[in-house]
Protein backbone atom coordinates (compact mmCIF):
# COMPACT_ATOMS: atom_id res chain seq x y z
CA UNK A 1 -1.82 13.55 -46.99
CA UNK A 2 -3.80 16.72 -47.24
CA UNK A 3 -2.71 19.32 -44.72
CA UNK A 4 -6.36 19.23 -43.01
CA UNK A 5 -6.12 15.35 -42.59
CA UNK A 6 -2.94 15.87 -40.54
CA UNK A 7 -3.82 18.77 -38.83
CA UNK A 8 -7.54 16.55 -37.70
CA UNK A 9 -5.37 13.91 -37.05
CA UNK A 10 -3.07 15.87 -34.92
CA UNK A 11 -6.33 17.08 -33.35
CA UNK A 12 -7.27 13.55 -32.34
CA UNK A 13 -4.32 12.16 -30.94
CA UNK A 14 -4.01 15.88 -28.82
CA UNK A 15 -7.61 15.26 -27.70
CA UNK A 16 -7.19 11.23 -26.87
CA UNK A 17 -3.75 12.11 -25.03
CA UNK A 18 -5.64 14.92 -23.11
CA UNK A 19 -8.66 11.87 -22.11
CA UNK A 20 -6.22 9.44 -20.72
CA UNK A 21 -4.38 11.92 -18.79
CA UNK A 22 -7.78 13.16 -17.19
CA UNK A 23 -8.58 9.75 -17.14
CA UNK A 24 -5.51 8.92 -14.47
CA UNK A 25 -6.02 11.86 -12.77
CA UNK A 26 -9.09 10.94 -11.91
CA UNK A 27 -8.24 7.56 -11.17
CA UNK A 28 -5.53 8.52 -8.65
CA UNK A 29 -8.00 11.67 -6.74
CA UNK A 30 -10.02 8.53 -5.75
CA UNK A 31 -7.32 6.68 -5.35
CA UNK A 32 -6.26 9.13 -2.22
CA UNK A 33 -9.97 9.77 -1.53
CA UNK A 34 -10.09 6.12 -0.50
CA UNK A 35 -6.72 5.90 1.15
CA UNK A 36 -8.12 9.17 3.35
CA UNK A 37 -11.18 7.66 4.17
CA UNK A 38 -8.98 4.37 5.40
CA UNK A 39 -6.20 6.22 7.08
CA UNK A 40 -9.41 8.18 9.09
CA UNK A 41 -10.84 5.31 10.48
CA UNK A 42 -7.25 3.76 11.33
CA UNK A 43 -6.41 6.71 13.12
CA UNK A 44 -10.20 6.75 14.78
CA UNK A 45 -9.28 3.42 15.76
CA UNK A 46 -5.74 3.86 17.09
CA UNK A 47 -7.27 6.77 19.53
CA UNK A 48 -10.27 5.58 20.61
CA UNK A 49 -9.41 2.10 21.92
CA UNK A 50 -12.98 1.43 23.00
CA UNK A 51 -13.69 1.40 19.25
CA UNK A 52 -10.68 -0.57 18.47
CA UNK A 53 -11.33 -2.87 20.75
CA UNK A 54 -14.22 -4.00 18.51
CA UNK A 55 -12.27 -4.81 15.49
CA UNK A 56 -9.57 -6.71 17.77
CA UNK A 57 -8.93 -10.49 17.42
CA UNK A 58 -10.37 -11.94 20.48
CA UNK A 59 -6.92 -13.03 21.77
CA UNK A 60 -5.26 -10.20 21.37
CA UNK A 61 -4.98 -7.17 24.05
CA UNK A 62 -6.36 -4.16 22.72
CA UNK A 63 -2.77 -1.94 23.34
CA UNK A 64 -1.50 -4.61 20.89
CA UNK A 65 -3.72 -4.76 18.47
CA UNK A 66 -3.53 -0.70 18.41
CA UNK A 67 -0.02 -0.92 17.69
CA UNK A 68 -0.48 -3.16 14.94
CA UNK A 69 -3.20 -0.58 13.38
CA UNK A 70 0.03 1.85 13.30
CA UNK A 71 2.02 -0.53 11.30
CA UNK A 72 -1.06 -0.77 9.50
CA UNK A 73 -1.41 2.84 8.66
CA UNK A 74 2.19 3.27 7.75
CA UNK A 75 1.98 0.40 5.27
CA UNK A 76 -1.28 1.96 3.77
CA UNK A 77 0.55 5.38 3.49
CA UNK A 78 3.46 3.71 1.95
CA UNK A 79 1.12 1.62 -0.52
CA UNK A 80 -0.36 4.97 -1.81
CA UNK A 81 2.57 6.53 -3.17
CA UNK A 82 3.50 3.26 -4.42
CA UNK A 83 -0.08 3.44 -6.43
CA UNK A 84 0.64 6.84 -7.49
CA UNK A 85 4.30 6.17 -9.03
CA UNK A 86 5.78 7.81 -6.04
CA UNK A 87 7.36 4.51 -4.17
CA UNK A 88 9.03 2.37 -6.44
CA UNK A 89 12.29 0.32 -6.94
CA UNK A 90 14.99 0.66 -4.49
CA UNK A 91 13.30 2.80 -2.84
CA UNK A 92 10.27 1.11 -2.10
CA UNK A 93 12.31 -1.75 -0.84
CA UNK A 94 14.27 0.59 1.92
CA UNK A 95 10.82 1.72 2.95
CA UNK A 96 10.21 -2.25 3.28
CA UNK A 97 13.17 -3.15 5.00
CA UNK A 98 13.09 -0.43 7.23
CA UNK A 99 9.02 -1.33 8.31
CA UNK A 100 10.30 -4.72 8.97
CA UNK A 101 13.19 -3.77 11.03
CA UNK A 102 10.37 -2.87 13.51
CA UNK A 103 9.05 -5.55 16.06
CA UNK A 104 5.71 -4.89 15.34
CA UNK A 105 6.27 -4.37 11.89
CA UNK A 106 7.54 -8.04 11.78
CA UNK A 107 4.42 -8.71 13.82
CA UNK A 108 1.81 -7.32 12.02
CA UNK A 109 3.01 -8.93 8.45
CA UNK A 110 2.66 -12.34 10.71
CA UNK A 111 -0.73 -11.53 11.40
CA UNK A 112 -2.00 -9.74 8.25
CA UNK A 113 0.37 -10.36 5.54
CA UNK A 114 -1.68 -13.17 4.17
CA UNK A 115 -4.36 -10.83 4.58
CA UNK A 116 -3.29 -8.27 2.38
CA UNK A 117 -1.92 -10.37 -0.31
CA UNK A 118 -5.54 -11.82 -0.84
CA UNK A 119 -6.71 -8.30 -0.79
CA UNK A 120 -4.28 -7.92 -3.82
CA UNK A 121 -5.02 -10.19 -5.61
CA UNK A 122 -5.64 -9.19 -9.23
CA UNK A 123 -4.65 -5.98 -9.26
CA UNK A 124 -0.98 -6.01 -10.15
CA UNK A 125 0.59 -2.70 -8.71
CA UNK A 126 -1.18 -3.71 -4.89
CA UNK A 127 0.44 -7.37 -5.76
CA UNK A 128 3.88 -5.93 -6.46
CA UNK A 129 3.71 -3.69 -3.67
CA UNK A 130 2.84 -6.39 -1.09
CA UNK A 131 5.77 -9.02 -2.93
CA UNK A 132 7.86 -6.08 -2.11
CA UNK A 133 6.77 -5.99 1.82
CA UNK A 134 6.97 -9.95 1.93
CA UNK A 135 10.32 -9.80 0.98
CA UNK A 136 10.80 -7.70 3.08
CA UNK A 137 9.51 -9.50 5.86
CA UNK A 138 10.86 -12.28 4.68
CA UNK A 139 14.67 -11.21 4.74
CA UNK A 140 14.32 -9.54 8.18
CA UNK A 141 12.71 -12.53 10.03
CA UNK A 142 16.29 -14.78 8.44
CA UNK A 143 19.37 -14.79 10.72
CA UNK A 144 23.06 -14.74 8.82
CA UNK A 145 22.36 -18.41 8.72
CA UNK A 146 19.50 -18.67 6.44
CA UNK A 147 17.23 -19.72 9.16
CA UNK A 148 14.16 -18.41 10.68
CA UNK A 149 14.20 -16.52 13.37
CA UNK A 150 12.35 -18.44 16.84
């Protein structure tokens, strides 16, 4: 191979790398755009309870459902740095285990938990993160037994 031919080709594959890398970093800015915009209204939410009370499930009391909104933002903050290869592995389980440890932690997964695993559904690194929280939930709510919880 001609010296030109390698040094175009080097060229390319320089140029290609450099496309997918501004490619992901423009992937993960929206990414955290979104997760702002969604941690804003949570937080909107959690202090204005007139506003929250909106949103509520009509059984619920709106103190409750406000305290499930802060599980709710934790698990979103926790799902971003999952997304952006911050959160994985052991450590993303700890994170897990120790949301779950939580009353309401336990309680909002009961609630919402199917919710967000339809929400993930098809997009594989939302999917693994919410397996990851199930589990989670799921060792939590067993006793030494292997039973549920009442």
């Amino acid at each position: 191979m001609k010296l030109h031919h390698a040094t175009a080709l080097a060229v390319a594959a320089v140029g290609a790398a450099h496309l997918v890398l501004r490619e992901r970093h423009h992937w993960q800015q929206n990414e955290i755009a979104v997760m702002r915009n969604q941690l804003d209204w949570l937080t909107h939410l959690t202090t204005h309870p007139e506003f929250a009370q909106i949103w509520a499930p009509k059984d619920m009391d709106v103190t409750e459902y406000i305290k499930l909104l802060h599980v709710n933002q934790q698990i979103c903050a926790l799902s971003l740095r999952h997304k952006l290869g911050l959160l994985r592995g052991r450590r993303l389980r700890f994170c897990a285990d120790e949301v779950m440890k939580r009353e309401y932690g336990l309680k909002y997964w009961e609630a919402y938990g199917s919710l967000r695993e339809a929400e993930s559904d098809g997009d594989g690194l939302a999917g693994d993160f919410t397996d990851v929280m199930h589990a989670a939930y799921t060792r939590a709510t067993r006793n030494s037994s292997g039973t549920e919880r009442p």
